[in-house]
Protein backbone atom coordinates (compact mmCIF):
# COMPACT_ATOMS: atom_id res chain seq x y z
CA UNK A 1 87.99 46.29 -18.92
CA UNK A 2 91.19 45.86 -16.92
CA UNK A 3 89.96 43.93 -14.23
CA UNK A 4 93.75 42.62 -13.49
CA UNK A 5 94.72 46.31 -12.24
CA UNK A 6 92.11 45.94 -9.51
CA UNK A 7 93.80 44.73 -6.09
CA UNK A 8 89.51 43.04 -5.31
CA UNK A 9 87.07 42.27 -7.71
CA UNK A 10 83.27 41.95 -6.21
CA UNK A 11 80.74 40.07 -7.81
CA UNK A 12 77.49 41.12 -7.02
CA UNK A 13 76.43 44.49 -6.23
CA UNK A 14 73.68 43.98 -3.36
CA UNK A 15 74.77 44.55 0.40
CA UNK A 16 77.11 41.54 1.30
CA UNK A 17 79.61 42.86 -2.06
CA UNK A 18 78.77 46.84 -1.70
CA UNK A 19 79.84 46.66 1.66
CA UNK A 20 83.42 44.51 1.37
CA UNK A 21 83.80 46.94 -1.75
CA UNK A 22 83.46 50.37 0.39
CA UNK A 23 85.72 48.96 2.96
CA UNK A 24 88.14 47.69 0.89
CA UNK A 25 88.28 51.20 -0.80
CA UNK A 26 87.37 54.05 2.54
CA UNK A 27 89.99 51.41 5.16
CA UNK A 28 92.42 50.31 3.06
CA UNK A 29 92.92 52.76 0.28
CA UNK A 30 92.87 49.70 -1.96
CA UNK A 31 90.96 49.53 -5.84
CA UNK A 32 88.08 47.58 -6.37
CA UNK A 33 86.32 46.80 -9.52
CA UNK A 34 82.13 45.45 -8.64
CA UNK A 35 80.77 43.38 -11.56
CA UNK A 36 77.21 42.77 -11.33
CA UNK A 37 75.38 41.29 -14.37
CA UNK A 38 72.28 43.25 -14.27
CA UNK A 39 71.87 47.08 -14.90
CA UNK A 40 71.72 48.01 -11.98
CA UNK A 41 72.88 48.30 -8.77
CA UNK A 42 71.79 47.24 -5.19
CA UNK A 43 70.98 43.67 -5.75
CA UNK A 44 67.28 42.70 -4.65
CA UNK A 45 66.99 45.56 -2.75
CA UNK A 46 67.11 47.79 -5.61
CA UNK A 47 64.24 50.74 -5.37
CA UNK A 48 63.31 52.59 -8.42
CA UNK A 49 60.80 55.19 -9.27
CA UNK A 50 57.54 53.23 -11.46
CA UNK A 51 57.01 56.18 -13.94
CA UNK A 52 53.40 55.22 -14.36
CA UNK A 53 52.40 56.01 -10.72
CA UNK A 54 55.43 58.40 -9.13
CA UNK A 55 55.59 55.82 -6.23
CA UNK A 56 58.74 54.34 -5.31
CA UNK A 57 58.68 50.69 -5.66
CA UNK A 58 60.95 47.43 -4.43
CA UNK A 59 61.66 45.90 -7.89
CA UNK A 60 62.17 42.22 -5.73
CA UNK A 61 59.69 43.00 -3.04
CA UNK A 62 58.87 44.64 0.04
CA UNK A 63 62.26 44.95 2.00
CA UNK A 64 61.59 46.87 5.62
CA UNK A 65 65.30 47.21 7.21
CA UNK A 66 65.53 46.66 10.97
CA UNK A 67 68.17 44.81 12.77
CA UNK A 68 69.09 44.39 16.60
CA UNK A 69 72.79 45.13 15.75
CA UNK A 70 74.19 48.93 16.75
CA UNK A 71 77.01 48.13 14.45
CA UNK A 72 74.83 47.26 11.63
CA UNK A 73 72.45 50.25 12.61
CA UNK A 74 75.84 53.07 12.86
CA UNK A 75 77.20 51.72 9.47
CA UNK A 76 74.45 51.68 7.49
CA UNK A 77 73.60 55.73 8.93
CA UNK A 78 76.66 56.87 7.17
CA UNK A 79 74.70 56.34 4.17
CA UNK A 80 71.37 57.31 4.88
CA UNK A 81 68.63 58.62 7.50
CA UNK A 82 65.73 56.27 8.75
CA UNK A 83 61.95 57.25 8.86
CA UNK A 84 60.09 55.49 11.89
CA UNK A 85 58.44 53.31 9.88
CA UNK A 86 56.53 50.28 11.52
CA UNK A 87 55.79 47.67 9.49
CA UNK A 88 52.35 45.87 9.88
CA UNK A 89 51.23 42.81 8.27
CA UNK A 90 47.45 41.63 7.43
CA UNK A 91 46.41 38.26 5.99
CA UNK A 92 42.85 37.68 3.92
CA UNK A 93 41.84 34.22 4.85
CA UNK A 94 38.34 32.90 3.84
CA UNK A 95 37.14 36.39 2.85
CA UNK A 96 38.15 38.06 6.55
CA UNK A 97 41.70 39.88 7.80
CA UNK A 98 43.57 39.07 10.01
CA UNK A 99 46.57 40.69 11.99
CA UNK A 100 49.78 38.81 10.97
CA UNK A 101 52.47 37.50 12.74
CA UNK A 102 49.86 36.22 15.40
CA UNK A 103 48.93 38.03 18.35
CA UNK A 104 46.19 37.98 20.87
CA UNK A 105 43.76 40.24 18.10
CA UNK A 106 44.38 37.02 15.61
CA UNK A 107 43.82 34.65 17.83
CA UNK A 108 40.58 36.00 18.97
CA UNK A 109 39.70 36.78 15.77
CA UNK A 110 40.19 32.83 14.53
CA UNK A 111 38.11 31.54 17.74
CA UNK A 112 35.14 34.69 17.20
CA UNK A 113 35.09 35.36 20.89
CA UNK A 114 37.68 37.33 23.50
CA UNK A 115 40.38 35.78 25.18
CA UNK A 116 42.81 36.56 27.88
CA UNK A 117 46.41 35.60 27.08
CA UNK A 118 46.06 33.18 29.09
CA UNK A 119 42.55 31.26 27.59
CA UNK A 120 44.75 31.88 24.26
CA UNK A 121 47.59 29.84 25.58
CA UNK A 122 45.48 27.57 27.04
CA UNK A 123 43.22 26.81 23.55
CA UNK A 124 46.37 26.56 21.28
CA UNK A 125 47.99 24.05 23.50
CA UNK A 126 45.00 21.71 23.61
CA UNK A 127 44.81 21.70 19.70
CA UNK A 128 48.75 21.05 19.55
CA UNK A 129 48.43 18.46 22.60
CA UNK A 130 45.34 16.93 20.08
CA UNK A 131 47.16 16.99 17.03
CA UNK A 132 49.54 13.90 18.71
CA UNK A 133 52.85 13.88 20.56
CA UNK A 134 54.53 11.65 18.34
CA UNK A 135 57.19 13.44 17.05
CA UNK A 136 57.68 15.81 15.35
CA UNK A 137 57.96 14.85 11.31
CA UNK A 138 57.06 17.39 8.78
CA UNK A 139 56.37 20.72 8.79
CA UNK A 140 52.36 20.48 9.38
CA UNK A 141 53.59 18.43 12.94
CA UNK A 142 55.99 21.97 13.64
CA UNK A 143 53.38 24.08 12.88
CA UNK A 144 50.77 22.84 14.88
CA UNK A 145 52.38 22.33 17.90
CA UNK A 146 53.69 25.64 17.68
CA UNK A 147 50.03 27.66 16.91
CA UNK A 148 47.44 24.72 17.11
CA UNK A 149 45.10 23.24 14.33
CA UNK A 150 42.84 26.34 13.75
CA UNK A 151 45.29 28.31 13.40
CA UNK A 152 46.80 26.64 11.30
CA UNK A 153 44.44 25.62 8.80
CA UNK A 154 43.05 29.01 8.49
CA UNK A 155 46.74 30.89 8.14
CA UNK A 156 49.48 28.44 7.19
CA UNK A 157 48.14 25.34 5.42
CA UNK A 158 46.73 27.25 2.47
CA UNK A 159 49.97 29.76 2.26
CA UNK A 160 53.06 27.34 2.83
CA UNK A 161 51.43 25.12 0.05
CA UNK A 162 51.40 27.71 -2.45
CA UNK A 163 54.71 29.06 -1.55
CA UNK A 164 56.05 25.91 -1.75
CA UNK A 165 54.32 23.83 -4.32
CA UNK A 166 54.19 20.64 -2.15
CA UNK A 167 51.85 19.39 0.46
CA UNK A 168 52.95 20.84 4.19
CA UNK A 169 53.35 17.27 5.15
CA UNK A 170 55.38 16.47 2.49
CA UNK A 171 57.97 19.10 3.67
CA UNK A 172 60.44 19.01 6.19
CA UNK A 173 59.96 20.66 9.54
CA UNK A 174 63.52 22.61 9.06
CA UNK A 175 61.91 24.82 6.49
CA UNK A 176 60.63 26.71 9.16
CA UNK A 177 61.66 28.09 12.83
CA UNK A 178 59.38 27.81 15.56
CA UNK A 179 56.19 29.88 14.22
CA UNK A 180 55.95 33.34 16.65
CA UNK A 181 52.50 33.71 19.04
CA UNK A 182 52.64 36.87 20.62
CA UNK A 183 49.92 36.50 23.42
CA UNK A 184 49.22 40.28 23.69
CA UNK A 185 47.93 42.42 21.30
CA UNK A 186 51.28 43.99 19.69
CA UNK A 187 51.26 43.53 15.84
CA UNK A 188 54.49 44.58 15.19
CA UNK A 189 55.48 42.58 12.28
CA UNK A 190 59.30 42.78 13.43
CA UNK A 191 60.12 42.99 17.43
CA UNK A 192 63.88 44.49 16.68
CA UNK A 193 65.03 47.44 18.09
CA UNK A 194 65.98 49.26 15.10
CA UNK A 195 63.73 50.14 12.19
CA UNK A 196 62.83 52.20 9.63
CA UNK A 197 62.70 52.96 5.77
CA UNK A 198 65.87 54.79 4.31
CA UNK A 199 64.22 58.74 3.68
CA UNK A 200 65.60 58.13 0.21
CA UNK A 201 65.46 54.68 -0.68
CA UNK A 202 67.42 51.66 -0.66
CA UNK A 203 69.48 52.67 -4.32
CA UNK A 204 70.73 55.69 -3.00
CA UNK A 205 72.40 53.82 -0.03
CA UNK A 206 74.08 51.88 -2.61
CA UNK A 207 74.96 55.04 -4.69
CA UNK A 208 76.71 56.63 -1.63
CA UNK A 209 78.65 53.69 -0.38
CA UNK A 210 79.98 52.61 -4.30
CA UNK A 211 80.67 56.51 -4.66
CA UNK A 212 84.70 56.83 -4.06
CA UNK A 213 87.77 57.47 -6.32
CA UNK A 214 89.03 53.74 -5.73
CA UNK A 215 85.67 51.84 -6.41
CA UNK A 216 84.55 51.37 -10.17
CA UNK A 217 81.13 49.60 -11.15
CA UNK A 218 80.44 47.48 -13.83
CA UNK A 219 77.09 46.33 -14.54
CA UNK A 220 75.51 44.07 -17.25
CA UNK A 221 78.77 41.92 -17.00
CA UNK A 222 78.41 38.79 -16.02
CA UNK A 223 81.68 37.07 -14.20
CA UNK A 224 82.26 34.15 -15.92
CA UNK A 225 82.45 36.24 -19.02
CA UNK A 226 85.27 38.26 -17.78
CA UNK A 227 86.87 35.25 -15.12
CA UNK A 228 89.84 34.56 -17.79
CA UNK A 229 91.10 38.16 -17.32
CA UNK A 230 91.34 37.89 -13.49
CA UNK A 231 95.22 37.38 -12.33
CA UNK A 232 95.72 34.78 -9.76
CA UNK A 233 96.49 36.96 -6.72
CA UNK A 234 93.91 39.37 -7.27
CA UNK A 235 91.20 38.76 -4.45
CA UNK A 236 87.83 37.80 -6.01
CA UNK A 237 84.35 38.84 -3.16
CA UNK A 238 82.32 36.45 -4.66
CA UNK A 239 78.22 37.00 -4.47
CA UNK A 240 76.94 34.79 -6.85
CA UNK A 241 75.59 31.20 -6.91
CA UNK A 242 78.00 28.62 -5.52
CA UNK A 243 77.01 25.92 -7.68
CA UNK A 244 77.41 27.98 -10.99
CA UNK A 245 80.78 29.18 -9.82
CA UNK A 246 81.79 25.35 -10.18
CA UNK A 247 80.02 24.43 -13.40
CA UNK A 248 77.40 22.65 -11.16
CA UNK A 249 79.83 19.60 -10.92
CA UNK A 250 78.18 18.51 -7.55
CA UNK A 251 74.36 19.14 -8.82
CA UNK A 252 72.19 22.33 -9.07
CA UNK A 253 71.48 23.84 -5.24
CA UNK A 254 67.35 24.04 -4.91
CA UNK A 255 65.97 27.51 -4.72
CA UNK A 256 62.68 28.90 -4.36
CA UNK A 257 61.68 31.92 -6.99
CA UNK A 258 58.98 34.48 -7.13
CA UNK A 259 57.37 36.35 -10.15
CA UNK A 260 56.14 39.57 -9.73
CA UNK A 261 52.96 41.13 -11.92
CA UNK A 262 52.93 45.06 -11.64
CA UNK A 263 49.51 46.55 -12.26
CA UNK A 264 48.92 50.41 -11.72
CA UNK A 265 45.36 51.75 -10.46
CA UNK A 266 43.91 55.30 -10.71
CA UNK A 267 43.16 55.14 -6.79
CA UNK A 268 45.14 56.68 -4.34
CA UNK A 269 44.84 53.77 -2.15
CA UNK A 270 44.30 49.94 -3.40
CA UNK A 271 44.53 47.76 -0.16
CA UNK A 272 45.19 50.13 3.09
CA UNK A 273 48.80 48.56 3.81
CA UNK A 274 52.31 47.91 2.23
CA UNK A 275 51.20 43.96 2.42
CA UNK A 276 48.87 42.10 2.60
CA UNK A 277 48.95 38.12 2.69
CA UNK A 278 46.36 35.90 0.56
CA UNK A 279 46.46 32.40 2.67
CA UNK A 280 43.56 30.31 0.96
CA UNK A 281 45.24 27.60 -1.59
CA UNK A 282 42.61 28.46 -4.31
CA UNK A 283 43.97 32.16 -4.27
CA UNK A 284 46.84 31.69 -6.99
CA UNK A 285 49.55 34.98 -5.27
CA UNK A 286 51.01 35.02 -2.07
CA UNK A 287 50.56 38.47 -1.77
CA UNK A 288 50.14 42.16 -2.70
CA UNK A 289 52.56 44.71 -2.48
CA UNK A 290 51.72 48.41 -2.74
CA UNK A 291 54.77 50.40 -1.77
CA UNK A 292 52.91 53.82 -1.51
CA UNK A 293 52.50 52.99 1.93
CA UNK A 294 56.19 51.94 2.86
CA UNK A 295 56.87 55.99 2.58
CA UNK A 296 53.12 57.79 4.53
CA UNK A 297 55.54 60.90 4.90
CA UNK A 298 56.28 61.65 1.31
CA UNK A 299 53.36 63.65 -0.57
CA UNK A 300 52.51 61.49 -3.82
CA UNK A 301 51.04 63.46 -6.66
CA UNK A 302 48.15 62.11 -7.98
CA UNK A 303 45.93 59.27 -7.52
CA UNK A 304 47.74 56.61 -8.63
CA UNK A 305 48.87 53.99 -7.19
CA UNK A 306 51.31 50.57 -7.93
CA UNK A 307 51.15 46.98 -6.84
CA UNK A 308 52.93 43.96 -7.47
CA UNK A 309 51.29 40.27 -6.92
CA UNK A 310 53.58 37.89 -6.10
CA UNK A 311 53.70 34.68 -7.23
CA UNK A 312 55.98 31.57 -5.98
CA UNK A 313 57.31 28.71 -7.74
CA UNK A 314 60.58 26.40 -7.91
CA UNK A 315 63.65 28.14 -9.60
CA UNK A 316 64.83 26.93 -12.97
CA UNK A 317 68.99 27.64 -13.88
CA UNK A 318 67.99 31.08 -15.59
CA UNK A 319 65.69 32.53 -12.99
CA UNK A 320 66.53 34.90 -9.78
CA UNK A 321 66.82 32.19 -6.30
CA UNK A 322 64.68 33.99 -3.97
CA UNK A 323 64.97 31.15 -1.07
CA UNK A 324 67.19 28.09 -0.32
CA UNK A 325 64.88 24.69 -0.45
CA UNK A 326 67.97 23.09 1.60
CA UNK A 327 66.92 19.39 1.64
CA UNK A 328 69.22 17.19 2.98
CA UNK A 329 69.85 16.51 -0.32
CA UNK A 330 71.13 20.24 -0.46
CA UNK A 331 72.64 19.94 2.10
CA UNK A 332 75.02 17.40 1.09
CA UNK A 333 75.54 18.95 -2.31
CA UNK A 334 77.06 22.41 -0.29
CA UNK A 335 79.22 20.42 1.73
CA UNK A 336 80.50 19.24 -1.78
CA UNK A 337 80.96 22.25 -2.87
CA UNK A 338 82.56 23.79 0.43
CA UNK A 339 85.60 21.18 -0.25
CA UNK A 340 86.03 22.21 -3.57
CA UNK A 341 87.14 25.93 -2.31
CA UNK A 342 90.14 24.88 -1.24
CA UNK A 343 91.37 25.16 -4.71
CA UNK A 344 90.34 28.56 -4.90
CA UNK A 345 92.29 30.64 -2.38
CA UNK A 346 91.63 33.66 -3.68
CA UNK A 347 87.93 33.45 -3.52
CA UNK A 348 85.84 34.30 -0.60
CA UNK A 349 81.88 33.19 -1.39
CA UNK A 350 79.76 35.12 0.73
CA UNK A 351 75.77 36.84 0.64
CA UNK A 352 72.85 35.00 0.04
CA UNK A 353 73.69 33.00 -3.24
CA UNK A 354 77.05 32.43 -2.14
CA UNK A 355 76.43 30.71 0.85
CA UNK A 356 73.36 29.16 0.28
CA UNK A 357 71.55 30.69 2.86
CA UNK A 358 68.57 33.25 2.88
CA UNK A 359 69.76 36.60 4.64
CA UNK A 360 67.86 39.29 5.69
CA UNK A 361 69.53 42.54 4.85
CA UNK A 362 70.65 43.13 8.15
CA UNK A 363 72.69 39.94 8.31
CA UNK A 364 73.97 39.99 4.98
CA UNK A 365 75.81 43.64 5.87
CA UNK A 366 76.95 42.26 9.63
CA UNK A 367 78.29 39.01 7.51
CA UNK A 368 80.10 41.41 5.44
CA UNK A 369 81.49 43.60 8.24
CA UNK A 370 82.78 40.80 9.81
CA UNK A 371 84.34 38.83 6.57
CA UNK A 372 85.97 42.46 6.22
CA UNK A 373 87.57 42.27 9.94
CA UNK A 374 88.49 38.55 10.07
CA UNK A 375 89.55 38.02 6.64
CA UNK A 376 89.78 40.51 3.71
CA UNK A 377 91.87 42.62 5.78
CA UNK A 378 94.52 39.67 6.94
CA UNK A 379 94.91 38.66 3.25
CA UNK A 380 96.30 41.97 2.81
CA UNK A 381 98.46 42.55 5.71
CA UNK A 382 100.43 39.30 3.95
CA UNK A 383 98.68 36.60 5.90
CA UNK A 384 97.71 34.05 2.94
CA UNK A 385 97.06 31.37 5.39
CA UNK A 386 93.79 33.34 7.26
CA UNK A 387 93.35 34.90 3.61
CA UNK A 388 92.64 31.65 2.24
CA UNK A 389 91.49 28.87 4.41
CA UNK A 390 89.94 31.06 6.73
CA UNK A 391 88.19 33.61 5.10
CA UNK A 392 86.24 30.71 3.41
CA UNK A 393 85.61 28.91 6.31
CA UNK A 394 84.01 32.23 7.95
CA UNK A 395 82.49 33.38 5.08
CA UNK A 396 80.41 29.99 4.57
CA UNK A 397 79.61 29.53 7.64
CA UNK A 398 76.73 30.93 9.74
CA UNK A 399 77.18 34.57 10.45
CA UNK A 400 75.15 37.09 12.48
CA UNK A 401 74.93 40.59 12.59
């Protein structure tokens, strides 16, 4: 492999690295070698046929695209058409369902009688006014006062706890944003204005944008195999976990994982929906995935169908990070790490592992337009000074689409 003919070398092949890698190549003409240390491409949002059922499935889970961004929408069409798609999300809590994220058919569903947005409003406020206006100091406090105590014990308590391991009180109220009450009966599980399912699937995006004379993939090569053979002035997109990139010399980052167990059925139809939530604690998944639904257009052949349970747990150093824990202790630990890239000029860290941040897919392709703009492209018109400091500084920092 001669990586040090390559003007960039990605690492990581998911959306944040595809993307630098096909603008590199289509806006600047220049060669780019993508390293990605599993076999394939498209990083969790890889999509591959399950040859058991004939139903495409989401290898790392369910991922819907939508976005609010028309740049993010018109880049990502170059690669692929949408369906209209609508995702919808249900939750089995003590043996009923409910309509997920809550709306005015959940709330009346909790309370077993009909409400007017208003009466909802009303009843939720009570129960957060009840729970205490102390403060606010773990995440039970946020989640109350954001959708009351019945609400929250039927739909959150039991979930969070499993998806997280630790009592609710025992974790901090920045785990979470303010928990969304719609107070009509719209159950929508995302408000944005674009969405959809790519007509293909999510690997062929990846196919189409990788597919150009100047781009060449690598896969099952893992980067710190191949680092030695990288020249110093060669830029290096980096996608991979900050901490490992610096021998954890400041501490191991705490992630979040998830562990998937596939099971096919001779039904056409297991649960009636792409997902569906299990919230009691006593229920050992999260969820169940069954991706037949993600795609009603396409004609499946045969009844036969393919779900995945999932399953949460803290990461260990050889399993996939799912979802940043970001403690303060974390917290402290990146800032660590931040410094040290100011050795490391070449290097822009960006995407979820990179940064230390959990991006939708959405945001981790507007991050990676804009690190493109701002920063890749100064290095090469000769400005080191943005190409260095700067395109670190953006790329770590918060970035929207």
């Amino acid at each position: 492999m001669q990586l040090e003919s390559f003007d960039v070398v990605v690492v990581g092949a998911g959306f944040f690295g595809a993307v630098i890698a096909e603008q590199v190549a289509s806006k600047l003409g220049r060669s780019v070698c993508v390293l990605d240390r599993r076999s394939h491409i498209g990083g969790n949002a890889y999509s591959e046929v399950d040859s058991d059922s004939g139903v495409e499935v989401h290898r790392y889970g369910t991922h819907i695209f939508h976005t609010n961004s028309d740049t993010v929408w018109r880049y990502l069409q170059r690669f692929t058409y949408f369906t209209d798609y609508r995702h919808r999300v249900f939750t089995v809590a003590n043996g009923r369902v409910y309509s997920m994220p809550i709306n005015l058919a959940t709330v009346c569903a909790a309370f077993g009688r009909i409400m007017s947005p208003d009466e909802a409003r009303a009843v939720i406020a009570a129960e957060a006014a009840a729970h205490g206006a102390a403060g606010i100091n773990n995440l039970e406090d946020k989640a109350i006062a954001s959708v009351g105590r019945t609400l929250y014990d039927l739909l959150i308590r039991g979930y969070t706890q499993k998806q997280w391991q630790t009592d609710p009180r025992d974790l901090s109220a920045d785990i979470i944003g303010r928990l969304p009450v719609r107070f009509t009966f719209d159950d929508r599980y995302f408000a944005d204005r674009y969405e959809g399912m790519p007509v293909d699937g999510y690997t062929a995006i990846f196919r189409r944008m990788l597919d150009h004379p100047k781009v060449a993939v690598e896969l099952g090569v893992d980067y710190f195999d191949v680092a030695d053979r990288i020249n110093p002035g060669q830029l290096v997109i980096y996608t991979g976990p900050i901490d490992r990139f610096f021998g954890y010399a400041c501490g191991h980052l705490g992630w979040r994982t998830v562990d998937f167990a596939r099971e096919v059925h001779d039904v056409a139809d297991f649960q009636g929906a792409a997902v569906i939530n299990y919230a009691d604690a006593e229920v050992p998944f999260t969820r169940i995935h069954e991706f037949r639904h993600l795609h009603p257009e396409r004609a499946h052949l045969g009844p036969r169908t393919t779900i995945y349970r999932e399953y949460s747990r803290f990461a260990g150093r050889n399993d996939e990070p799912y979802y940043p824990i970001n403690t303060a202790a974390d917290r402290a630990m990146l800032a660590s790490y931040h410094a040290m890239t100011a050795a490391h000029p070449n290097v822009i860290f960006g995407g979820r592992l990179g940064s230390y941040k959990y991006l939708d897919m959405h945001q981790a392709i507007g991050a990676a337009l804009k690190t493109f703009e701002h920063e890749v492209e100064p290095f090469f018109a000769g400005d080191m000074r943005t190409g260095g400091t700067a395109a670190r500084r953006h790329a770590l920092s918060p970035l929207s689409a």
